[in-house]
N, C-alpha and C. Protein backbone atom coordinates (compact mmCIF):
# COMPACT_ATOMS: atom_id res chain seq x y z
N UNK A 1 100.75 41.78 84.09
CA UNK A 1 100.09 41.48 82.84
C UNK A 1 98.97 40.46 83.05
N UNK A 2 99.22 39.14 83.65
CA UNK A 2 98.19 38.47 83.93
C UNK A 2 97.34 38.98 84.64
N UNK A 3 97.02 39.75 85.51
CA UNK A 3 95.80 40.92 86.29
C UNK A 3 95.13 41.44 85.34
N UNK A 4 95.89 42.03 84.22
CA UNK A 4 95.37 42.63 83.28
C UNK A 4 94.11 41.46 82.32
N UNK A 5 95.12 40.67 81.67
CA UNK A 5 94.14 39.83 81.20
C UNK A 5 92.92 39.23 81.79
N UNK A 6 93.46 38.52 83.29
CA UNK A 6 92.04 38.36 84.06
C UNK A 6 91.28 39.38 84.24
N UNK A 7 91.54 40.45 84.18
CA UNK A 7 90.29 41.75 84.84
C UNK A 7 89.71 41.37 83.18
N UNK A 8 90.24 41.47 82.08
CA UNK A 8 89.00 41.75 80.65
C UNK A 8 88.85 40.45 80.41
N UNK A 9 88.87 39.36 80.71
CA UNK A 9 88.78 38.25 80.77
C UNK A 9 87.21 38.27 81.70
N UNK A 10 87.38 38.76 82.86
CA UNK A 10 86.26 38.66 84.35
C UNK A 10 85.19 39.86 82.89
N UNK A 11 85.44 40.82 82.75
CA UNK A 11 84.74 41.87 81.95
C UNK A 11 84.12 41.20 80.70
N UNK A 12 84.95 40.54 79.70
CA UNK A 12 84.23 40.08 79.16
C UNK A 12 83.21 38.72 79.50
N UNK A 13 83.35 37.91 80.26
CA UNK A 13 82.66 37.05 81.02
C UNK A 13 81.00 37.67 81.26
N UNK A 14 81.49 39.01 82.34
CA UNK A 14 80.49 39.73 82.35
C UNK A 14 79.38 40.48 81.49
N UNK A 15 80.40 40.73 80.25
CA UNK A 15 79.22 41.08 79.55
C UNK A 15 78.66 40.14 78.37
N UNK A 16 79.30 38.75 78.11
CA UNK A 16 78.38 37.47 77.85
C UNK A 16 77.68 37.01 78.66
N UNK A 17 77.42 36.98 79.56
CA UNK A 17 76.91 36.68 80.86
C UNK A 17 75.61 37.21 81.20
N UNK A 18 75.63 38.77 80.82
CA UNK A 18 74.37 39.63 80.77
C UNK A 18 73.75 40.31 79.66
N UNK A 19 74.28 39.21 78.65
CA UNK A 19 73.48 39.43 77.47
C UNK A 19 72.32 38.46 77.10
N UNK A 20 72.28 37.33 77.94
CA UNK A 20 71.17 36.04 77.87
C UNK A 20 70.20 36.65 79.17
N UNK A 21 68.63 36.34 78.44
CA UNK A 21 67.81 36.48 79.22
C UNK A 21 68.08 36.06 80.44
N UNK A 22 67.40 36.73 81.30
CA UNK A 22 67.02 36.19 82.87
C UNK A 22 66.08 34.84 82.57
N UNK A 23 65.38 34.68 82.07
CA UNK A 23 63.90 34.13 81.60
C UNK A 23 64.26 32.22 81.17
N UNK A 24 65.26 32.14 80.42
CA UNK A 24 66.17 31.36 79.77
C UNK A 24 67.36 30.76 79.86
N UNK A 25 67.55 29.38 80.61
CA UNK A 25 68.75 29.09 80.83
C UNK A 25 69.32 29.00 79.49
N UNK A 26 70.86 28.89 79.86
CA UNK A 26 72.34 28.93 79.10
C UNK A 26 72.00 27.33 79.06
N UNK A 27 72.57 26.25 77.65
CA UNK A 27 72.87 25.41 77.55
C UNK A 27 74.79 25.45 76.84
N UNK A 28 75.32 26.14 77.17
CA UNK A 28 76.47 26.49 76.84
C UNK A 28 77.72 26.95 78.21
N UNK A 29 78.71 27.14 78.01
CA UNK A 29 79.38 27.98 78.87
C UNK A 29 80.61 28.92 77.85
N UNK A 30 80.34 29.97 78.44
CA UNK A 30 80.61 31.01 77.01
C UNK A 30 82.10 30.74 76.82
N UNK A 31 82.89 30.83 76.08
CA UNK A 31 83.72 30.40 75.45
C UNK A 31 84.90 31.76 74.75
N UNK A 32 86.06 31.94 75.53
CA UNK A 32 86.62 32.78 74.75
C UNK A 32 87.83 32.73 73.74
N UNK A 33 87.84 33.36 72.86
CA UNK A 33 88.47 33.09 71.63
C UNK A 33 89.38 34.58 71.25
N UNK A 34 91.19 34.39 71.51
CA UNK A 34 91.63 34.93 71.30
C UNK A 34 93.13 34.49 69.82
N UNK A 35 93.07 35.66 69.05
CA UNK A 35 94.65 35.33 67.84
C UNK A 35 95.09 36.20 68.68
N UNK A 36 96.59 36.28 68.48
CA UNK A 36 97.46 36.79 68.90
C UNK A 36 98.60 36.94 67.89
N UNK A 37 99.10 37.79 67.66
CA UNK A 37 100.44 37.79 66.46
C UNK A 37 101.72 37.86 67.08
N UNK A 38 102.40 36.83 66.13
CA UNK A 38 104.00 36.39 66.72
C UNK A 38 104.41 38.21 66.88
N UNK A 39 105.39 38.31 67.95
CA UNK A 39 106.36 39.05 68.50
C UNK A 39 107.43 39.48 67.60
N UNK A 40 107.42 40.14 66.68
CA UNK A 40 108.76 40.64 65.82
C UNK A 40 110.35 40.64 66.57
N UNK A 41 109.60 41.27 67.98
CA UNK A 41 111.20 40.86 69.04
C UNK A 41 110.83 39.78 70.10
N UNK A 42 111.24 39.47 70.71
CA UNK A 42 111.48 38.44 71.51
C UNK A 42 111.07 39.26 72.78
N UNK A 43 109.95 40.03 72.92
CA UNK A 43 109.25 40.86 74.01
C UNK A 43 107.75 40.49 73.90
N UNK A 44 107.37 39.27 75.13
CA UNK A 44 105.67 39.62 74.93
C UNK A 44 105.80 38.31 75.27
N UNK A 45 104.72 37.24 75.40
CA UNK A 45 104.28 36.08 76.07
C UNK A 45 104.68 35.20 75.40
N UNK A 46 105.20 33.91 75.73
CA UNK A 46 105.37 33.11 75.46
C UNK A 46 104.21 31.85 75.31
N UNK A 47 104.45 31.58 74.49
CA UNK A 47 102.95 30.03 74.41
C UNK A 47 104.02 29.22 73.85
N UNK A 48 103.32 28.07 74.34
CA UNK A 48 103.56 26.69 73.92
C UNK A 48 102.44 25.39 73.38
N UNK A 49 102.58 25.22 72.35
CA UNK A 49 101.16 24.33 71.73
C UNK A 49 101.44 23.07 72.62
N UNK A 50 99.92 22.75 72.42
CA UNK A 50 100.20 21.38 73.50
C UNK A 50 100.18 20.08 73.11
N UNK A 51 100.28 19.79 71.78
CA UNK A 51 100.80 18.25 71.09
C UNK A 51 102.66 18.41 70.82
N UNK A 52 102.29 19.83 69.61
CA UNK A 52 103.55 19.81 69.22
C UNK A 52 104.84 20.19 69.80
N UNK A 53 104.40 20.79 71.01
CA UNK A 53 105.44 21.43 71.53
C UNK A 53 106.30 22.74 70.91
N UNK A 54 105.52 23.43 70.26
CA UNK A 54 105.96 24.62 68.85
C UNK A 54 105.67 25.65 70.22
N UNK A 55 107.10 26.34 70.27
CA UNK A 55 106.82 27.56 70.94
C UNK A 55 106.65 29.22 70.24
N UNK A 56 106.42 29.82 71.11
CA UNK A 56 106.03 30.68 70.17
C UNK A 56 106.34 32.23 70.97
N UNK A 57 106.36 33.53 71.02
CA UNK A 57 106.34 34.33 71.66
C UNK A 57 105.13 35.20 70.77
N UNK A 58 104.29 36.01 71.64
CA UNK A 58 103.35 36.71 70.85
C UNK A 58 103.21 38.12 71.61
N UNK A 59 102.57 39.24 71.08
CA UNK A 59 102.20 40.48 71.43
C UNK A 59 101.29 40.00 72.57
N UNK A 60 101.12 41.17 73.52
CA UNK A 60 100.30 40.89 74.49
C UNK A 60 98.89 41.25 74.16
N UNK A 61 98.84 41.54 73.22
CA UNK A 61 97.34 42.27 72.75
C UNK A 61 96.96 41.57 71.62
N UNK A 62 95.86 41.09 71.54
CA UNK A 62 94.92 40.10 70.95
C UNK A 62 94.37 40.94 69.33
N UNK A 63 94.76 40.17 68.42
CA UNK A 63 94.43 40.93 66.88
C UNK A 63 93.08 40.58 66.79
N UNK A 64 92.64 39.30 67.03
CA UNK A 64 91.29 39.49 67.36
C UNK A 64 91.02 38.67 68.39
N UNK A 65 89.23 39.13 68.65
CA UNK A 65 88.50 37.99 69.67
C UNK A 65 87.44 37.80 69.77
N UNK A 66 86.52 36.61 70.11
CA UNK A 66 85.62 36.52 69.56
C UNK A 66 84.49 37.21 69.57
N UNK A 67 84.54 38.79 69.69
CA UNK A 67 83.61 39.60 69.20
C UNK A 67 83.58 39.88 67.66
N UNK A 68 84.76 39.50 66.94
CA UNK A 68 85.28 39.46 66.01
C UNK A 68 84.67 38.20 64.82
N UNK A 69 84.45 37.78 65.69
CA UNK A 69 83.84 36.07 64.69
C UNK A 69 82.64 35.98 65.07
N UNK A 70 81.68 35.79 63.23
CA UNK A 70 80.35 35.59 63.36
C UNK A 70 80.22 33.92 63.07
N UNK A 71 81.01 33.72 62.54
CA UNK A 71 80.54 32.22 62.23
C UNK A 71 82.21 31.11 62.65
N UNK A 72 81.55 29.99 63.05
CA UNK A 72 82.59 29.08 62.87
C UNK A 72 82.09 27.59 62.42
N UNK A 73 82.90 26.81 61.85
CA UNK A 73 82.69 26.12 61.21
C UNK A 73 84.15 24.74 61.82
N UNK A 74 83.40 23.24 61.67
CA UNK A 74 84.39 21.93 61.66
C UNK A 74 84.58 21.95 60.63
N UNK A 75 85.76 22.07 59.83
CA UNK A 75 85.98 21.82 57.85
C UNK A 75 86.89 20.63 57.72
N UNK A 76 86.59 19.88 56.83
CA UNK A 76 87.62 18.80 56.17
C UNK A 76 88.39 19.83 54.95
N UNK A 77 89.73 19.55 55.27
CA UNK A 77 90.81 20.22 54.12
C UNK A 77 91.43 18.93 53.40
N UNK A 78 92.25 19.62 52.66
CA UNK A 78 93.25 18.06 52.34
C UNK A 78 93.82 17.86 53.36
N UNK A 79 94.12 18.58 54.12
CA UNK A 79 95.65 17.77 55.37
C UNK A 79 95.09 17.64 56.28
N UNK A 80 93.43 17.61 56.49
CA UNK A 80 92.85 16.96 57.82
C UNK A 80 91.21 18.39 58.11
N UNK A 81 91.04 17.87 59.34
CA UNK A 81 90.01 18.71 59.97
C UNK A 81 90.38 20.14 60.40
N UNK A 82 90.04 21.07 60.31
CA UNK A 82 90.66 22.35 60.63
C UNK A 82 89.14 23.63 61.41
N UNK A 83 89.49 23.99 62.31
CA UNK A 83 88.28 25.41 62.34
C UNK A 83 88.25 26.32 61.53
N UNK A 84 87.31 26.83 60.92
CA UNK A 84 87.00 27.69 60.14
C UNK A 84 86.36 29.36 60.48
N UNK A 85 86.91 29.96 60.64
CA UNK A 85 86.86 31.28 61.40
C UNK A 85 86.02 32.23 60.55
N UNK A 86 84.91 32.62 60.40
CA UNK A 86 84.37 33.83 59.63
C UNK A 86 84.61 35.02 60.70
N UNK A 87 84.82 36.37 59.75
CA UNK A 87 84.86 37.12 60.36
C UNK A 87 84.10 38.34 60.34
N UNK A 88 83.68 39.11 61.29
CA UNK A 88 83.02 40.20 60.89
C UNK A 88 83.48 41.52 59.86
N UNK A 89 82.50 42.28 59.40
CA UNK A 89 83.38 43.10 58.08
C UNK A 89 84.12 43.78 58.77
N UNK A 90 84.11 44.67 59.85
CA UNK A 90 85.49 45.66 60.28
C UNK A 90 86.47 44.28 60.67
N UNK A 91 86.27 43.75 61.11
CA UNK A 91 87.62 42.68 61.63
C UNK A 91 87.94 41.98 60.28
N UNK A 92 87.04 41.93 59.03
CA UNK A 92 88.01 41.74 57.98
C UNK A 92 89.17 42.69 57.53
N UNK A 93 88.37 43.66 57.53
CA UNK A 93 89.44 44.75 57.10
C UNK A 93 90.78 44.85 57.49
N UNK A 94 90.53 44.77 59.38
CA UNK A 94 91.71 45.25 60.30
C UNK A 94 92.22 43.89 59.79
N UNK A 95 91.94 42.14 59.92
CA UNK A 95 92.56 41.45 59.17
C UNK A 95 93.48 41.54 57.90
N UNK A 96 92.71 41.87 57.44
CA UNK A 96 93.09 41.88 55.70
C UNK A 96 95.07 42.88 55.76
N UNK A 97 94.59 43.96 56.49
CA UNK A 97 96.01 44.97 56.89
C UNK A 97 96.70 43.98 57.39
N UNK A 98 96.53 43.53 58.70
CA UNK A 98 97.81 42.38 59.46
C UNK A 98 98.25 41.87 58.86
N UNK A 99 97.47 40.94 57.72
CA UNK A 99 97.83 39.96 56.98
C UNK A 99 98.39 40.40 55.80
N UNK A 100 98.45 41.63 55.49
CA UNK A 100 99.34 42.10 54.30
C UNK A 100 100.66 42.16 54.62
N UNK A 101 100.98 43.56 56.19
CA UNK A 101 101.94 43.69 56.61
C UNK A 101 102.74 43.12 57.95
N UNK A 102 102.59 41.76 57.81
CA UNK A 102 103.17 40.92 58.79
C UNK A 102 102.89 39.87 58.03
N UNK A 103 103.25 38.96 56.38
CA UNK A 103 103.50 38.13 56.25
C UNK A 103 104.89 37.22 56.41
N UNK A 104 104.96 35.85 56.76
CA UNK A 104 105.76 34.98 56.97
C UNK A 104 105.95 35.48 58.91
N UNK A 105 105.22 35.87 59.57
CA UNK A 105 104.65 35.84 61.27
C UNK A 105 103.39 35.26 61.27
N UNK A 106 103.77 34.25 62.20
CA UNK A 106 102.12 33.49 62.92
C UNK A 106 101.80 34.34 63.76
N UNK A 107 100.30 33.65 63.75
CA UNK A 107 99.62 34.10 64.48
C UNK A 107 99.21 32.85 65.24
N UNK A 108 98.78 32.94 66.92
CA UNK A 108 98.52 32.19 67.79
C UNK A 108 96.98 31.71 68.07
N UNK A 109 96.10 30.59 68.12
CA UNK A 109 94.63 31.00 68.24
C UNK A 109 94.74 30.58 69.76
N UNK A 110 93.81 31.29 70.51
CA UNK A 110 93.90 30.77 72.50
C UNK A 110 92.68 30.60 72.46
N UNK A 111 92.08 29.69 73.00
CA UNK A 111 90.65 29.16 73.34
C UNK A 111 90.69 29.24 74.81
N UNK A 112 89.62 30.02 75.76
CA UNK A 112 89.91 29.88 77.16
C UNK A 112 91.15 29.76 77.71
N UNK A 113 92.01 30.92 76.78
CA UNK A 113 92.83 31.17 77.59
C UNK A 113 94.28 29.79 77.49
N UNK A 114 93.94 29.17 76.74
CA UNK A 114 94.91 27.69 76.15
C UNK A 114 95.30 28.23 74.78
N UNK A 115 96.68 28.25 74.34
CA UNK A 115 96.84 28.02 73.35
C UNK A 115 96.70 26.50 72.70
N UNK A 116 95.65 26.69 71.47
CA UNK A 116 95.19 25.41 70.78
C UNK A 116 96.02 25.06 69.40
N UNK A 117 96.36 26.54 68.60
CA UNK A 117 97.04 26.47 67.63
C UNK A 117 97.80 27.52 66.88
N UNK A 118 98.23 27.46 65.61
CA UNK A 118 98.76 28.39 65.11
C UNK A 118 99.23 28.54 63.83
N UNK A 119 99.14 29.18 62.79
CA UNK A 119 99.12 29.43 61.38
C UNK A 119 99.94 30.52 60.97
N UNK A 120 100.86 30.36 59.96
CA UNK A 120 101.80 31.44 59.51
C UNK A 120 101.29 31.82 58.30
N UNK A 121 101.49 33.75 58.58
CA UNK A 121 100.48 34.78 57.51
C UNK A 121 101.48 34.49 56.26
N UNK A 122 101.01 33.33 55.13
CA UNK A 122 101.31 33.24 54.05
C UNK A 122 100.98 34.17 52.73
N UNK A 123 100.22 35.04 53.56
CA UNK A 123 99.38 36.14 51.93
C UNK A 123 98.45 36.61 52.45
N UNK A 124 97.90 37.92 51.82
CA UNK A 124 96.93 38.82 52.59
C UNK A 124 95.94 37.80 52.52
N UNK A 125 94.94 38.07 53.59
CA UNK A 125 94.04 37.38 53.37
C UNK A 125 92.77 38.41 53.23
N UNK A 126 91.86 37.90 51.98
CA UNK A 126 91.33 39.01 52.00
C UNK A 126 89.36 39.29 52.33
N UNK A 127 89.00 37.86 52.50
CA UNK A 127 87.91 37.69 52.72
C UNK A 127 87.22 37.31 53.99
N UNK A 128 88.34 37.41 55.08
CA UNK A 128 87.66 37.34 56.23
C UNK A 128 87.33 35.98 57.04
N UNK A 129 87.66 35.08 56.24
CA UNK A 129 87.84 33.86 56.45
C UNK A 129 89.30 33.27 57.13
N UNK A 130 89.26 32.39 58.36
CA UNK A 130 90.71 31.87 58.53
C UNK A 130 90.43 30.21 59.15
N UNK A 131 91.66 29.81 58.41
CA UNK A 131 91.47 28.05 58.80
C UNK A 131 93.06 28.05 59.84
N UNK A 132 92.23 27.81 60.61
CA UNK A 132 93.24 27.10 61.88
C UNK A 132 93.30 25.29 61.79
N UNK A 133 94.32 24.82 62.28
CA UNK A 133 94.56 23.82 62.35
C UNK A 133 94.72 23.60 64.07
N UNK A 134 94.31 23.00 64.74
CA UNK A 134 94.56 23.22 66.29
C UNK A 134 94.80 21.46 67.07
N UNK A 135 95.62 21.51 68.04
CA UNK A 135 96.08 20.91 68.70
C UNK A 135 95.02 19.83 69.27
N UNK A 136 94.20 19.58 69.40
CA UNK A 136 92.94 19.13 70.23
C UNK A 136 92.67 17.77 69.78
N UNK A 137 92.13 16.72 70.41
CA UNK A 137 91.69 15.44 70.23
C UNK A 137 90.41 15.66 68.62
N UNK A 138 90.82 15.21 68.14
CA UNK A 138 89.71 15.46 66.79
C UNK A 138 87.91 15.16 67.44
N UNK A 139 87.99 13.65 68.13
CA UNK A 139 86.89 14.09 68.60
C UNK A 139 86.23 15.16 69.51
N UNK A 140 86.78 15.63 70.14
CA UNK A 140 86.42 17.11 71.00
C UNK A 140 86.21 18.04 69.69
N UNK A 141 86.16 17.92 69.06
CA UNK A 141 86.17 19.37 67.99
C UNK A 141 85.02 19.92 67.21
N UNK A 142 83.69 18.65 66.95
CA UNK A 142 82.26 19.10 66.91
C UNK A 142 81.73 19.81 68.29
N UNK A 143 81.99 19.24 69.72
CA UNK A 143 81.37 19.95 70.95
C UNK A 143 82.36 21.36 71.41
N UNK A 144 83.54 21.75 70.84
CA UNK A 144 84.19 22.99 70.76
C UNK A 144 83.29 23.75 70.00
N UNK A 145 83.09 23.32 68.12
CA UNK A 145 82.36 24.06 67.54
C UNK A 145 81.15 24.87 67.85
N UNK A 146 80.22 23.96 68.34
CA UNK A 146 79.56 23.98 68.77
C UNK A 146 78.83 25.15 69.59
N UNK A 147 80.31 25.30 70.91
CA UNK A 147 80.12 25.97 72.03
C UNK A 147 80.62 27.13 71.82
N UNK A 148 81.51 27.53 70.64
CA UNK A 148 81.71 28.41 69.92
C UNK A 148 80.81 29.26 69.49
N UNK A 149 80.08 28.36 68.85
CA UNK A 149 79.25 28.81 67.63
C UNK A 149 77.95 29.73 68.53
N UNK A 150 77.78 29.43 69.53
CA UNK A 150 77.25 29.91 70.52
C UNK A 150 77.48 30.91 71.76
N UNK A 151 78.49 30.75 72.00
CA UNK A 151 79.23 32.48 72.83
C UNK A 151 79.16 33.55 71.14
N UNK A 152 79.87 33.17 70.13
CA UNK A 152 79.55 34.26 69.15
C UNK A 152 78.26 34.81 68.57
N UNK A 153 77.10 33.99 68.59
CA UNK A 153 75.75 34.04 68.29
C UNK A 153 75.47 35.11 69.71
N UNK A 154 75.73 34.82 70.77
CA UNK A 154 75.04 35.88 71.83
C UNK A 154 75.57 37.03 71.89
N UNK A 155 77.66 36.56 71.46
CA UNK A 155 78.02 37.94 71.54
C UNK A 155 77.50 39.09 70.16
N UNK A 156 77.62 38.38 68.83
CA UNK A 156 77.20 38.98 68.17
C UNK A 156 75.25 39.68 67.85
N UNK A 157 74.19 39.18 69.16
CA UNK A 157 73.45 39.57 68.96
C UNK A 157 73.72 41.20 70.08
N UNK A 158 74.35 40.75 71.33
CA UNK A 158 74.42 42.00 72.27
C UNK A 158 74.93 43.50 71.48
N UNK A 159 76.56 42.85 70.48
CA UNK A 159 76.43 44.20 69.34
C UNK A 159 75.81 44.92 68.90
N UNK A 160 75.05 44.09 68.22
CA UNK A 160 73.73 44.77 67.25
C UNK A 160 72.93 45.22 68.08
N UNK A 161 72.61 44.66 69.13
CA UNK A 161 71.88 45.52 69.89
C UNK A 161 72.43 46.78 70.42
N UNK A 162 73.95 46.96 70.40
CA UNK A 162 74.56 48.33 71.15
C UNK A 162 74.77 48.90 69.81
N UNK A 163 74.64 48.73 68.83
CA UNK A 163 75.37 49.27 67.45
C UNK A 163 74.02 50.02 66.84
């Protein structure tokens, strides 16, 4: 399984990688962004958050990633700072289903391959929007955004260009 992930891991690398001009350096290093949904059985990967120590088991296959997210956002909530996930319209949709029929199961967010955090499907969600709460030093979390906000800007221009 881990072969597996590194080969589309190396693949997707590759094709963020050769979607920026020759012409134009990168001020970024592309950044990957995977959810994952809790395991109904106790079959599939295990994560472990890295403040709380909240374990978790999840499907091996990613509900989304960040081909999936056009926008992200640093948000103040009431219970603190959180990422703010926009999503593209088909990945709302396929969202919107998960989140109908798999409420009261989390879902996992992995940043490079780290699990950072994780949120339990309280109600469909229906606009495409998701607030994570994640594990990370609060100050690190404008230069995450950031670098985010930027692997999705290139990945989402290479789309449109194949679409």
């Amino acid at each position: 399984m881990k072969a597996t992930a590194a080969a589309f891991l190396m693949m997707v690398a590759c094709l963020v990688g050769g979607c920026a001009s020759k012409d134009r350096p990168r001020d970024f290093v592309p950044t990957t962004v995977r959810f994952f949904l809790e395991s109904a059985s106790q079959d599939g990967i295990p994560l472990t958050l890295p403040q709380s120590g909240v374990g978790l088991i999840v499907n091996a296959r990613p509900i989304l990633t960040e081909g999936d997210i056009v926008n992200v956002e640093l948000v103040q909530v009431e219970l603190g700072k959180c990422l703010f996930f926009q999503l593209s319209p088909s990945a709302t949709r396929d969202f919107y289903r998960i989140s109908v029929t798999h409420q009261g199961r989390r879902f996992a967010l992995m940043i490079d391959e780290v699990a950072v955090g994780a949120r339990r499907v309280d109600g469909p969600i229906t606009n495409g929007v998701v607030f994570v709460f994640v594990e990370l030093p609060e100050a690190s979390l404008p230069a995450l955004v950031e670098k985010l906000k930027k692997s999705s800007a290139v990945l989402q221009r290479e789309i449109s260009r194949k679409g």
